[in-house]
Protein backbone atom coordinates (compact mmCIF):
# COMPACT_ATOMS: atom_id res chain seq x y z
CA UNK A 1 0.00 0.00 0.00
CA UNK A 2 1.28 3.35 -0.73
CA UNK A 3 1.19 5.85 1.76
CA UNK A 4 0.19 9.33 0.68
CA UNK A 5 2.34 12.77 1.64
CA UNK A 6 0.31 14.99 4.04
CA UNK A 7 0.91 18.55 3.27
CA UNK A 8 -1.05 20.51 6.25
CA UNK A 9 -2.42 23.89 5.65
CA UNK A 10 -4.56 25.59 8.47
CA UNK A 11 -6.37 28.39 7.53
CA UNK A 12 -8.83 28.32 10.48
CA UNK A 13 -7.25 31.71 12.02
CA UNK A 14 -7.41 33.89 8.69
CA UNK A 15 -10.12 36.10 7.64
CA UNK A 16 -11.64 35.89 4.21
CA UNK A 17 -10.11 35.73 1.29
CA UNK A 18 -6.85 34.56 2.51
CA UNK A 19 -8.04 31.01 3.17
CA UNK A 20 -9.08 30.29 -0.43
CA UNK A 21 -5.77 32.34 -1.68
CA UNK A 22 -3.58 29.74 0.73
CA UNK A 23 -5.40 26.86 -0.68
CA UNK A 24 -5.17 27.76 -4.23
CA UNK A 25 -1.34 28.69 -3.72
CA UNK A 26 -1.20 24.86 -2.30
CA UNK A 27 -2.76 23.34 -5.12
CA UNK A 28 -0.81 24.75 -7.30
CA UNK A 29 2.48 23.24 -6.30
CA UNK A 30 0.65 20.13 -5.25
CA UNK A 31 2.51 16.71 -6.58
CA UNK A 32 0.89 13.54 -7.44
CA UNK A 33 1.14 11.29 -4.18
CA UNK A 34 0.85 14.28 -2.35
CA UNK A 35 -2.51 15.11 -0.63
CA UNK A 36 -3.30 18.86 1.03
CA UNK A 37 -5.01 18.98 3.92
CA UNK A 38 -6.97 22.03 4.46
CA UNK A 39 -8.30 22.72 8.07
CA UNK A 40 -10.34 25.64 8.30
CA UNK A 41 -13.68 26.73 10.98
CA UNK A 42 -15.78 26.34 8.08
CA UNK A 43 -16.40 24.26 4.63
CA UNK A 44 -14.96 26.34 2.13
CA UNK A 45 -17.75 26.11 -0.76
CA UNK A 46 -16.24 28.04 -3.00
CA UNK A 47 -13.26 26.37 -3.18
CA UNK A 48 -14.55 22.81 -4.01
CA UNK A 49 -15.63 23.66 -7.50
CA UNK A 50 -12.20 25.30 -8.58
CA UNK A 51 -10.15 22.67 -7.22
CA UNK A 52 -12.88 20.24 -9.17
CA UNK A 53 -12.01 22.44 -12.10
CA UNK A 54 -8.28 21.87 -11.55
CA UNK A 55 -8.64 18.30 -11.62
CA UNK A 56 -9.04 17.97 -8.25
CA UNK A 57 -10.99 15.44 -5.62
CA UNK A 58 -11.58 16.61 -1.84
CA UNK A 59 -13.16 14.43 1.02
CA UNK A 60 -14.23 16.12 4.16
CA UNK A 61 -13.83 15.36 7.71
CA UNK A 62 -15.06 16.71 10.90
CA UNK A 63 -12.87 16.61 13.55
CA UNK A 64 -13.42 16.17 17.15
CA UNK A 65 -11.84 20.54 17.59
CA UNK A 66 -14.29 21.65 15.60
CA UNK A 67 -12.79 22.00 12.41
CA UNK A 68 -13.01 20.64 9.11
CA UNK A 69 -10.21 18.54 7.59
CA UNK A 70 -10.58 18.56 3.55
CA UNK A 71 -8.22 16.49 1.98
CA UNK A 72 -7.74 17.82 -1.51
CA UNK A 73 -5.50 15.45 -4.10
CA UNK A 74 -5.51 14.99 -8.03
CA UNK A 75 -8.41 13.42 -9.38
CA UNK A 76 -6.17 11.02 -11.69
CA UNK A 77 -3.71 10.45 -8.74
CA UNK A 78 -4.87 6.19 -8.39
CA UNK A 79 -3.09 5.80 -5.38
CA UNK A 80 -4.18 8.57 -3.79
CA UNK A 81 -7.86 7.50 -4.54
CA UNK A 82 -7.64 4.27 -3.55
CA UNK A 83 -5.99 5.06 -0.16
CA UNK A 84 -8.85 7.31 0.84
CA UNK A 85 -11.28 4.79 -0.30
CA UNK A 86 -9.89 1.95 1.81
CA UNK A 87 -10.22 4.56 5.22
């Protein structure tokens, strides 16, 4: 099995827009293999359909402080994918 890189990004203490600018800065040095997790106080709507548009998957988590974990990785990354569908 093929363990996936964390990169951690936690935007839960910024005020809007600098979340989504962080997470589209992420993305876009993002490597295959790699997976971003985005922690913020809030789901970040907006920013689902331009990762998707990026070629881009997410999967959101609620953790037990509150926030929300979204794991963002690329769609066509296989390994990726099938690590977070074996959790």
């Amino acid at each position: 099995m093929t363990i996936a890189t964390r990169i951690e990004l936690d935007v839960s203490a910024l005020a809007p827009p600098e979340p989504l600018d962080r997470a589209l800065d992420a993305l876009a040095v993002l490597n295959r293999g790699e997976y971003l997790a985005f922690l913020h106080y809030r789901e970040p709507f907006p920013l689902y359909q331009t990762a998707a548009e990026g070629g881009f998957r997410h999967r959101v988590l609620e953790r037990d402080d509150g926030k929300f974990e979204i794991r963002f990785w690329y769609a066509d990354d296989d390994a990726v994918t099938a690590e977070f569908e074996s959790l």
